[in-house]
Protein backbone atom coordinates (compact mmCIF):
# COMPACT_ATOMS: atom_id res chain seq x y z
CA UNK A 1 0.00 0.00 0.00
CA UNK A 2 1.12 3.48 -0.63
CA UNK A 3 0.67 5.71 2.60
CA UNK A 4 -2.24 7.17 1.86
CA UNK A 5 -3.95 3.92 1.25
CA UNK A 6 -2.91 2.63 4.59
CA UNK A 7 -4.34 5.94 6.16
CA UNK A 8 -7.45 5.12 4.61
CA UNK A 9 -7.48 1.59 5.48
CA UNK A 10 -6.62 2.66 8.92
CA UNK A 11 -9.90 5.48 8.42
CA UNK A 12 -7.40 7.73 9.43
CA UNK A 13 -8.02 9.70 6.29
CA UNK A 14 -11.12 12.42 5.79
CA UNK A 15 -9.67 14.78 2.89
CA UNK A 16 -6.70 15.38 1.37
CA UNK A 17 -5.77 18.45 -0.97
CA UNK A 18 -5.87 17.35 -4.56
CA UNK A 19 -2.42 16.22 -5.81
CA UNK A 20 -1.10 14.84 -2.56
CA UNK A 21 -1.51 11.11 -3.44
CA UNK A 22 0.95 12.14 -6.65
CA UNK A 23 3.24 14.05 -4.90
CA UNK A 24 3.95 11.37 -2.19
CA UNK A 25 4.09 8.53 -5.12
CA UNK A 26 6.93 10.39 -6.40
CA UNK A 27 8.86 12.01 -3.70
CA UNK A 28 9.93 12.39 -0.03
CA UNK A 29 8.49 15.51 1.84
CA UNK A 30 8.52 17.34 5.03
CA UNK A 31 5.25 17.29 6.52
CA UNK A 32 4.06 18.64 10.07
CA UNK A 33 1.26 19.06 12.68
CA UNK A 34 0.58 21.70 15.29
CA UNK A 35 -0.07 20.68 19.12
CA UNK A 36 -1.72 23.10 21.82
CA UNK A 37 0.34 24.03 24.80
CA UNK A 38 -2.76 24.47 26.96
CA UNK A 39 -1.21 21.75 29.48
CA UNK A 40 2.33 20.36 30.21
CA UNK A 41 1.35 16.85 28.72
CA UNK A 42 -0.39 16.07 25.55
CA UNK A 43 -3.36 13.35 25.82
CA UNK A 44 -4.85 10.31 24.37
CA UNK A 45 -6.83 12.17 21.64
CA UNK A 46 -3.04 13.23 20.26
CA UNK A 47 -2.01 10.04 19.50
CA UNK A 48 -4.22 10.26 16.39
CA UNK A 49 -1.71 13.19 14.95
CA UNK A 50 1.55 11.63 16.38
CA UNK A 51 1.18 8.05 14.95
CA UNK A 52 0.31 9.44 11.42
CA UNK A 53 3.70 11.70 11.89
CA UNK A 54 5.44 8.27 13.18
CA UNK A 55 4.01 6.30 10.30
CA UNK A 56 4.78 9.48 7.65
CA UNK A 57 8.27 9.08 8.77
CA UNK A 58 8.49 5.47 8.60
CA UNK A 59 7.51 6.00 5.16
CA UNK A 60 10.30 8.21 4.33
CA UNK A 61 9.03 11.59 4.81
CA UNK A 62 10.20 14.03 7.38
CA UNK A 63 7.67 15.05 10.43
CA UNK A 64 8.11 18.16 12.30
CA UNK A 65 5.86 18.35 15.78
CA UNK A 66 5.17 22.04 15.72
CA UNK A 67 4.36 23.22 19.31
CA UNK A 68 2.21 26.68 19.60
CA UNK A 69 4.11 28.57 22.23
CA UNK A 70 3.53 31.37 19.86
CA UNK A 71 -0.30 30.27 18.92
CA UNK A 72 -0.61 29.25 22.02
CA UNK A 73 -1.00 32.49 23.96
CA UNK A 74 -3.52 33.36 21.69
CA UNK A 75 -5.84 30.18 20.92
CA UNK A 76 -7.27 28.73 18.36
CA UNK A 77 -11.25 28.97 18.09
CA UNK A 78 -11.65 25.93 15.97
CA UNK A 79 -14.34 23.30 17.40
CA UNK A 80 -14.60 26.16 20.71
CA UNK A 81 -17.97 27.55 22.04
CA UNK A 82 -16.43 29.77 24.12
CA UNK A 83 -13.18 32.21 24.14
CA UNK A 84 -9.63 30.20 26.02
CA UNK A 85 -8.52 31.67 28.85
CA UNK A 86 -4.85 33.27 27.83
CA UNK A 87 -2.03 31.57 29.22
CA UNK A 88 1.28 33.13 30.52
CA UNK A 89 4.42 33.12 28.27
CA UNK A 90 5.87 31.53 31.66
CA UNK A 91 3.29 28.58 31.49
CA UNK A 92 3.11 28.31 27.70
CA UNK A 93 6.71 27.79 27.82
CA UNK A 94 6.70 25.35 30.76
CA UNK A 95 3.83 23.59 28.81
CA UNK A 96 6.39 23.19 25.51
CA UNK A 97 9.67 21.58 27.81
CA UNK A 98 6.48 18.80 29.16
CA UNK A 99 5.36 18.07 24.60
CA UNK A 100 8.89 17.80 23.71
CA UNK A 101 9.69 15.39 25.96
CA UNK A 102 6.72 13.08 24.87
CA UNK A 103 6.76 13.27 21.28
CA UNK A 104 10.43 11.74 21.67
CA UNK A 105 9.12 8.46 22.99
CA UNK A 106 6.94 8.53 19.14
CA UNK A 107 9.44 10.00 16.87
CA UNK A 108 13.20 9.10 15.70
CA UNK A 109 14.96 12.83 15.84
CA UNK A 110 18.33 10.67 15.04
CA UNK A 111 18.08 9.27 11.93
CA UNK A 112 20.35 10.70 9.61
CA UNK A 113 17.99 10.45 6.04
CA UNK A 114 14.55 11.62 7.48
CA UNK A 115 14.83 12.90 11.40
CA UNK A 116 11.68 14.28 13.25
CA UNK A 117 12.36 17.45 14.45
CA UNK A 118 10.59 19.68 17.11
CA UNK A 119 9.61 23.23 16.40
CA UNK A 120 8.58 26.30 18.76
CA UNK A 121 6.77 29.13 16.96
CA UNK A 122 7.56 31.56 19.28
CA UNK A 123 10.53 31.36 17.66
CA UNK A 124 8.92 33.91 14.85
CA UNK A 125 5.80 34.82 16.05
CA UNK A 126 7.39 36.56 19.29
CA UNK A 127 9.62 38.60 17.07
CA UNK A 128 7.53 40.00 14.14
CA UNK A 129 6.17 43.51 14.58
CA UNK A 130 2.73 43.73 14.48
CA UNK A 131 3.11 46.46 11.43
CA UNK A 132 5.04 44.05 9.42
CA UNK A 133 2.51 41.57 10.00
CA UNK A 134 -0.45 43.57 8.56
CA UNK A 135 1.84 44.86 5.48
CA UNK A 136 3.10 41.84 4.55
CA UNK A 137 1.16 38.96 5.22
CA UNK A 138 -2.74 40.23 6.52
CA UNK A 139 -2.49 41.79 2.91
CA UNK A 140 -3.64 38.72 1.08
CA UNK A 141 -6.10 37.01 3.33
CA UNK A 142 -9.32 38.49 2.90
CA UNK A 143 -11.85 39.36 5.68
CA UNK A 144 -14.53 37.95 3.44
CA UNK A 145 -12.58 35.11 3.47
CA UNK A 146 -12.11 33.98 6.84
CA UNK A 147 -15.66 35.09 7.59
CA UNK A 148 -16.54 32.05 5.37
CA UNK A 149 -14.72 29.14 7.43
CA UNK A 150 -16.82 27.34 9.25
CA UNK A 151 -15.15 27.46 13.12
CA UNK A 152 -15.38 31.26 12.40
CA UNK A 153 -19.23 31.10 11.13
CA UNK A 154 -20.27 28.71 14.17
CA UNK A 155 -18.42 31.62 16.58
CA UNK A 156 -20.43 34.34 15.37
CA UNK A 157 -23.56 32.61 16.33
CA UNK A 158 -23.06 32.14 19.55
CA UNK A 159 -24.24 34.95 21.56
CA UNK A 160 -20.50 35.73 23.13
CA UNK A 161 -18.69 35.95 19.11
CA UNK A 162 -15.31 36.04 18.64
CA UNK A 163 -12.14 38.01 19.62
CA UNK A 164 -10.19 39.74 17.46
CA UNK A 165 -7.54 38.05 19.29
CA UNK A 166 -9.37 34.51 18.14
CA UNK A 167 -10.03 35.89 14.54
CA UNK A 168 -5.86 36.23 14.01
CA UNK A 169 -5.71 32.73 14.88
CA UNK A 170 -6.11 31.64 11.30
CA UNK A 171 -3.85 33.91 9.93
CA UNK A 172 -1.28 33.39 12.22
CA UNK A 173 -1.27 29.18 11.66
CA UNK A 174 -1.46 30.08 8.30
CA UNK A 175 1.91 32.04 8.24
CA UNK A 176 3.22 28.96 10.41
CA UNK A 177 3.22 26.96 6.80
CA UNK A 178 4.95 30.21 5.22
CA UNK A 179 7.91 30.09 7.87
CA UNK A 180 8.17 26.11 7.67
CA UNK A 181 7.97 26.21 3.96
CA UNK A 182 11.38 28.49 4.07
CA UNK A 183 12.90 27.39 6.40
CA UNK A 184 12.37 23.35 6.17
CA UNK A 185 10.21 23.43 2.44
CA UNK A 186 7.70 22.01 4.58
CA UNK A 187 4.86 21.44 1.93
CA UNK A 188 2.04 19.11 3.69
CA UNK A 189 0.27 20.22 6.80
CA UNK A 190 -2.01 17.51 8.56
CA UNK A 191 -4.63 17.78 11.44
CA UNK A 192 -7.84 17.15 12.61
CA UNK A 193 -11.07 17.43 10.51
CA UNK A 194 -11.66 20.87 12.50
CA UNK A 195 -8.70 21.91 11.21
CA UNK A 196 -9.27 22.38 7.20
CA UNK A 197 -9.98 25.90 6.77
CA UNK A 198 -6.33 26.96 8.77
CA UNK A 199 -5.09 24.58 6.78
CA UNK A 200 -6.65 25.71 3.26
CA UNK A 201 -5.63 29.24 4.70
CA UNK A 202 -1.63 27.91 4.58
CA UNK A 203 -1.76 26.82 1.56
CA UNK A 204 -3.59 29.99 0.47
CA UNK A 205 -0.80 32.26 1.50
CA UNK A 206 1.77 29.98 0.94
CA UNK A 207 0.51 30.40 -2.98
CA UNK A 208 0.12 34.27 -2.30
CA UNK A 209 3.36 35.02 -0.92
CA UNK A 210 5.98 32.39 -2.65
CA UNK A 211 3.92 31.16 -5.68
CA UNK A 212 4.56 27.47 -3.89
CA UNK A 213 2.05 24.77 -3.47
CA UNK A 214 1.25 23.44 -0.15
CA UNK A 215 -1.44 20.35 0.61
CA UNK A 216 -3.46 19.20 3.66
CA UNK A 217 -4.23 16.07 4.95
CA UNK A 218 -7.08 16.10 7.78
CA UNK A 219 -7.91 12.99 9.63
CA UNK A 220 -11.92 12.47 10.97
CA UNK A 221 -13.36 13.14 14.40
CA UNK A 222 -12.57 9.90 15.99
CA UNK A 223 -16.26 9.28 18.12
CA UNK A 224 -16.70 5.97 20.14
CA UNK A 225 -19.56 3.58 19.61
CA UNK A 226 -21.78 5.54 22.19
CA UNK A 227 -21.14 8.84 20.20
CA UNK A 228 -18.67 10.31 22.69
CA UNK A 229 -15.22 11.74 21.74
CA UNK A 230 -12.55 9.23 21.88
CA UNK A 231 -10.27 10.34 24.96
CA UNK A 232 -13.24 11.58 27.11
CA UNK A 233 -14.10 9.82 30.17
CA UNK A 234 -16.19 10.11 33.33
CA UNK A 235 -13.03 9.80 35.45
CA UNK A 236 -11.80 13.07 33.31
CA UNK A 237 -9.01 13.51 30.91
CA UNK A 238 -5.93 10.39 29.91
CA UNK A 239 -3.10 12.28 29.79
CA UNK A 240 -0.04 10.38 28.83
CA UNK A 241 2.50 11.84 31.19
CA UNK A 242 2.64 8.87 34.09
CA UNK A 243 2.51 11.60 36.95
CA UNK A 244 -1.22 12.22 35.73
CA UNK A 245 -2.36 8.91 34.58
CA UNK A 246 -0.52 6.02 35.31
CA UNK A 247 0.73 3.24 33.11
CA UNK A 248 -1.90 1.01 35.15
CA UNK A 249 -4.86 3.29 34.57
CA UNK A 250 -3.37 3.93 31.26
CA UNK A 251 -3.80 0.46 30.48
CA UNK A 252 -6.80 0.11 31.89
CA UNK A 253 -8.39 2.36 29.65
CA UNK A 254 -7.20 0.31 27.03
CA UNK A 255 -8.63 -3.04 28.40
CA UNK A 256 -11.66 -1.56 29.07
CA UNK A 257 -12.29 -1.24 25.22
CA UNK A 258 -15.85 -1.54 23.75
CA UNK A 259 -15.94 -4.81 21.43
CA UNK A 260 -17.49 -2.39 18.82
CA UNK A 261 -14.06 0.16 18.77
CA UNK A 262 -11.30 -2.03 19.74
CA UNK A 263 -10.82 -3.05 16.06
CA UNK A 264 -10.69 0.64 15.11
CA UNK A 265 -8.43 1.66 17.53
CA UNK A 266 -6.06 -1.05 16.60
CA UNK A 267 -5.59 0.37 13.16
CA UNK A 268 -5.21 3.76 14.45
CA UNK A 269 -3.16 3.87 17.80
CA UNK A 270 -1.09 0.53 17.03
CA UNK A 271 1.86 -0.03 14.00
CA UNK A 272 0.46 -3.48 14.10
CA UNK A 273 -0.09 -4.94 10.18
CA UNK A 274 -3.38 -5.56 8.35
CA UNK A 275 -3.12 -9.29 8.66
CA UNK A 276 -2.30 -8.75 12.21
CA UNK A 277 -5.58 -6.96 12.90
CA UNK A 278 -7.85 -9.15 10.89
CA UNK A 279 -6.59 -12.19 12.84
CA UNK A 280 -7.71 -10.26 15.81
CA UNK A 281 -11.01 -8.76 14.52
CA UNK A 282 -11.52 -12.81 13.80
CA UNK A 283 -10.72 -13.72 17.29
CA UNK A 284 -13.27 -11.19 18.42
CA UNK A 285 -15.41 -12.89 16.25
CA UNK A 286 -15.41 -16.01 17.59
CA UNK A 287 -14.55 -15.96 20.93
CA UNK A 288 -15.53 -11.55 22.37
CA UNK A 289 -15.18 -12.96 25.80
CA UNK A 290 -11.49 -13.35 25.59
CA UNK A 291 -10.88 -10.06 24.79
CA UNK A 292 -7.81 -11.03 22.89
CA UNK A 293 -8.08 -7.86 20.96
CA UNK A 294 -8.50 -5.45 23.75
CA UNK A 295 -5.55 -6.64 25.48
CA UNK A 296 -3.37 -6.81 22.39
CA UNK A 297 -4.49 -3.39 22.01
CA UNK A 298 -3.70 -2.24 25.44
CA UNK A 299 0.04 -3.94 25.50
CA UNK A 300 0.79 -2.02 22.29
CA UNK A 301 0.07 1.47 23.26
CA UNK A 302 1.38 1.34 27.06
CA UNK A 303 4.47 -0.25 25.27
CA UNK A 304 4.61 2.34 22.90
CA UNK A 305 3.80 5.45 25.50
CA UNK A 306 5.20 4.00 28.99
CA UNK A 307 7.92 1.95 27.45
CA UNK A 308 8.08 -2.31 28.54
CA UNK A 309 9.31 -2.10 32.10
CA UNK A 310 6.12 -0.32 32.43
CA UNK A 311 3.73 -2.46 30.65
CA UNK A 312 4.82 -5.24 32.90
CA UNK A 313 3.89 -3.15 36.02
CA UNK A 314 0.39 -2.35 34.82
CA UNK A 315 0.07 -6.37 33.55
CA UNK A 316 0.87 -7.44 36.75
CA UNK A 317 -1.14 -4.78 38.27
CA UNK A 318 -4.11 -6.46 36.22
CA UNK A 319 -3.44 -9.98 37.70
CA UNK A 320 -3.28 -8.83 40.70
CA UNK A 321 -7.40 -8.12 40.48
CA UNK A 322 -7.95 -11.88 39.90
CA UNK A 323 -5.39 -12.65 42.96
CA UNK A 324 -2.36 -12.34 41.75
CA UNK A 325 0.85 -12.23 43.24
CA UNK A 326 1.45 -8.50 44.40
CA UNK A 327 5.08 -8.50 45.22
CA UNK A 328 7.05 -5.58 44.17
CA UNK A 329 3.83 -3.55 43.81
CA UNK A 330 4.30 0.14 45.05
CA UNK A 331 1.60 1.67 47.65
CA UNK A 332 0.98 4.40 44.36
CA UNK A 333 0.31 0.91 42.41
CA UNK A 334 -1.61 -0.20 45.25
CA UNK A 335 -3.90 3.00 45.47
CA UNK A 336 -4.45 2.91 41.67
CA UNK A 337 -5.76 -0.50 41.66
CA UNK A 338 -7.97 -0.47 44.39
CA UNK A 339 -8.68 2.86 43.98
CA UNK A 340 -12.89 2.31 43.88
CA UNK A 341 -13.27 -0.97 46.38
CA UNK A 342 -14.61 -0.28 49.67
CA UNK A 343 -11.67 1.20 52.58
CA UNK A 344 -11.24 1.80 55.74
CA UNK A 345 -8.58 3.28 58.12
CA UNK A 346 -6.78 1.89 61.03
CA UNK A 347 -4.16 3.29 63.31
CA UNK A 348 -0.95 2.59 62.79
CA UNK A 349 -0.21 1.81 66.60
CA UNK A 350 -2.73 -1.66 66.56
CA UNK A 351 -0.20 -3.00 63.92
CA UNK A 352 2.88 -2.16 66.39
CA UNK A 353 3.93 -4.80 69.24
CA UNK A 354 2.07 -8.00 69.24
CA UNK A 355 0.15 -6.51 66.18
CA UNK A 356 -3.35 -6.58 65.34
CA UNK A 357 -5.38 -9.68 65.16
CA UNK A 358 -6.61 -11.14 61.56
CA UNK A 359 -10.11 -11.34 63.37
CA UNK A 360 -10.33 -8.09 64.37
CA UNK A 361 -9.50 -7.15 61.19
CA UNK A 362 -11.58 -9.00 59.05
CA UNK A 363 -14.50 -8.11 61.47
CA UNK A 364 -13.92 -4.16 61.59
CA UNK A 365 -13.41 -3.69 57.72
CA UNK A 366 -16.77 -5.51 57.40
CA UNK A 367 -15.53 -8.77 55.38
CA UNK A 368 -17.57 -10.52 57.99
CA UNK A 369 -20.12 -9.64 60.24
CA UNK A 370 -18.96 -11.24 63.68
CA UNK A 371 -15.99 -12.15 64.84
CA UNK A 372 -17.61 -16.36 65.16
CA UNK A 373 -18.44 -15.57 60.91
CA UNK A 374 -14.71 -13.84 60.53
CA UNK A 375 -13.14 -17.18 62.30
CA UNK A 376 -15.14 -19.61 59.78
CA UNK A 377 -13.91 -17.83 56.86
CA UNK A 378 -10.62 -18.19 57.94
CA UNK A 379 -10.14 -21.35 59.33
CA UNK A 380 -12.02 -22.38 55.62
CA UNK A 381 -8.86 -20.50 53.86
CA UNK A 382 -11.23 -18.14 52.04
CA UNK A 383 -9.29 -14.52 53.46
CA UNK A 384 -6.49 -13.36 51.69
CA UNK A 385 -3.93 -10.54 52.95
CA UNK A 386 -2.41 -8.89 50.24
CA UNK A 387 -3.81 -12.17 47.95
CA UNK A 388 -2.01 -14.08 49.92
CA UNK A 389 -4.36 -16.90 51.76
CA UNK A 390 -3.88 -17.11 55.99
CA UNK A 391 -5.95 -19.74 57.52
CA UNK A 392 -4.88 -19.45 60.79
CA UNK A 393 -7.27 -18.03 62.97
CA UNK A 394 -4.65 -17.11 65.35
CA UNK A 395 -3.05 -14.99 62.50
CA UNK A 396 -1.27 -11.14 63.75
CA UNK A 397 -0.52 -8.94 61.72
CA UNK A 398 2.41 -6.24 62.15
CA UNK A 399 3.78 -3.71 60.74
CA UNK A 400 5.65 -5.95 58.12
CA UNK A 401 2.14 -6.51 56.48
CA UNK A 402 2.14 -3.59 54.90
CA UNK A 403 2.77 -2.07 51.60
CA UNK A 404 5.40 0.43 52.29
CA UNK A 405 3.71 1.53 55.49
CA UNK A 406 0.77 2.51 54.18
CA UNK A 407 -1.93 -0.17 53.20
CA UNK A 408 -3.18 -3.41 53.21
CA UNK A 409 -5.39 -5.23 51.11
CA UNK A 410 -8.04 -7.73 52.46
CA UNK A 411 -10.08 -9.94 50.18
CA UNK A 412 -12.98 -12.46 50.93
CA UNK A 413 -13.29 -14.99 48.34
CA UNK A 414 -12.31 -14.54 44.79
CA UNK A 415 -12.70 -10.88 44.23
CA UNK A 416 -14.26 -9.34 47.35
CA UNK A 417 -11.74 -6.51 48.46
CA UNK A 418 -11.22 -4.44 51.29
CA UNK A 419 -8.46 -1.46 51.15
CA UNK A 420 -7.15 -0.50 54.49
CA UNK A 421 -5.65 2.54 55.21
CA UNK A 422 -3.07 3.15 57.81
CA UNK A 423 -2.56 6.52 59.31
């Protein structure tokens, strides 16, 4: 396949500028797509851009991640009800250190023939005078226009409109392609669906002011099954820094995949082949309670974001639900895990001297309802500490019970758990 028919295989694909299939038939190109410094980590939902930069570069062509701390401090209205609050220079440039870090775990900036490269534009947006601007580049964008653009029209509807400071947006992305078309002859800009009229704008001015051609290549909203944005959850956003979501909740989400998108998810967030992913839509097929796709799905992307060392946390992590062994498990793990079973505290002092009685524990954390109930279930072997099984009713348990001083994790049959805190 050429790589616009794997995009479209993939359904990554939703336009393209006429001429792009030709161009990249016949030659190598620089290519590149914007990301929003709004936070110091970028999020699920941007794995859609990266991967197609990875796979454009696998291809041969030459990515560039361009991060707005120029943009940024002004922000885009595209797919927005409602005006962004301005960030700092300080925090838009904290924001860029936090992107440029994680693109490096997607992109090869070492490769001698086609290296990724990372680019601020603050680097020329900071610098130009605003009178230079108008002169020489609002000159051939039109009001009418960007009037006509449809993140612009669905602004002026709402009852609050649009900034001026919004309005430049387009005009400043679109001078974005000017400056990487000199300085890199960056001539392909990709992005979301929402983002084909700042694209069409590049290419507009790139044709105004250097009598170049430039293309586009959007990619469709990516919805799930029930409608809702891919990346959106009731827990909040998955951010793929591990000090905001960690490589256990990370691949969680993954696991947790509906049968009806884990097939589509594979072909976009995974650089797995096409007979790969028909063996596992056929596994789905036949046997969906295996979930042999979901977790295929899951290893790849925590591999691919977290790194292995990682993935083999969260995996054992994810046995340890089903009683597995949880040696080696953190108390961060620990509190991630059992993060929505039922908990309760204890002093730290009752697990000091002779320590505190498996009874009493059992009994006050409400795995059983007496202490005659809390003796039968453990003289029958069914209470676990820390999935490990103690059927003596005699049982103490001190301070070397605990994970790293801090918890302790009852269970009551096979998947009846109990998270105790100790303060």
């Amino acid at each position: 396949m050429t790589i616009l028919e794997e995009f479209a295989w993939r359904g990554q694909m939703l336009e393209a500028s006429e001429g792009l299939e030709e161009l990249l038939a016949r030659e190598h190109v620089t290519l590149y797509n914007g990301f929003d410094p709004s936070a110091a980590s970028l999020h699920v939902g941007s794995l859609v851009p990266i991967m197609a930069l990875a796979r454009m570069q696998r291809a041969g062509h030459s990515p560039i991640a361009l991060v707005g701390g120029g943009t940024g401090m002004v922000g885009d209205p595209s797919g927005k009800t409602q005006e962004r609050q301005l960030l700092s220079k300080e925090q838009v440039e904290e924001n860029v250190a936090g992107i440029r870090a994680q693109l490096s775990q997607f992109l090869d900036f070492d490769t001698k023939t086609n290296p990724a490269r990372v680019i601020n534009n603050a680097d020329w947006l900071l610098s130009i005078k605003m009178m230079d601007f108008l002169r020489d580049v609002g000159k051939h964008i039109t009001v009418n226009y960007m009037l006509a653009k449809e993140s612009v029209k669905r602004r002026l509807e709402q009852e609050s409109g649009i900034s001026f400071t919004e309005f430049s947006y387009m005009l400043l992305q679109a001078y974005d392609f000017v400056m990487l078309y000199d300085r890199f002859g960056c001539v392909l800009q990709t992005g979301g669906s929402d983002q084909w009229g700042n694209i069409v704008a590049g290419t507009e001015l790139i044709r105004r002011m250097r009598g170049a051609r430039g293309y586009g290549l959007v990619f469709p909203l990516l919805l799930t099954s029930t409608g809702v944005k891919f990346g959106k959850t009731e827990a909040g956003t998955v951010w793929l820094d591990p000090n905001l979501t960690s490589p256990y909740q990370f691949y969680q989400y993954w696991i947790t995949t509906d049968d009806r998108d884990v097939i589509t998810y594979l072909k976009y967030f995974t650089f797995l082949t096409r007979p790969e992913i028909e063996e596992l839509a056929a596994q789905l097929q036949a046997a969906p309670e295996k979930r042999e796709a979901q977790r295929r799905l899951a290893e790849e992307v925590t591999r691919l974001v977290h790194g292995e060392a990682a993935l083999h946390q969260a995996r054992q992590a994810s046995r340890v639900l089903f009683g597995g062994e949880m040696t080696g498990l953190g108390a961060r793990e620990v509190l991630d895990i059992f993060a929505h079973v039922p908990s309760s505290v204890i002093d730290r002092r009752q697990f000091e001297g002779d320590g505190l009685s498996l009874i009493d524990l059992v009994t006050t954390s409400g795995l059983a309802s007496s202490k005659g109930e809390a003796r039968r279930l453990i003289a029958a072997g069914g209470i676990y500490i820390n999935n490990q099984r103690i059927a003596d009713v005699q049982a103490m348990l001190g301070l070397s019970s605990l994970i790293e001083g801090q918890f302790l994790v009852a269970r009551k049959g096979a998947r009846d758990y109990h998270l105790i805190r100790v303060q």
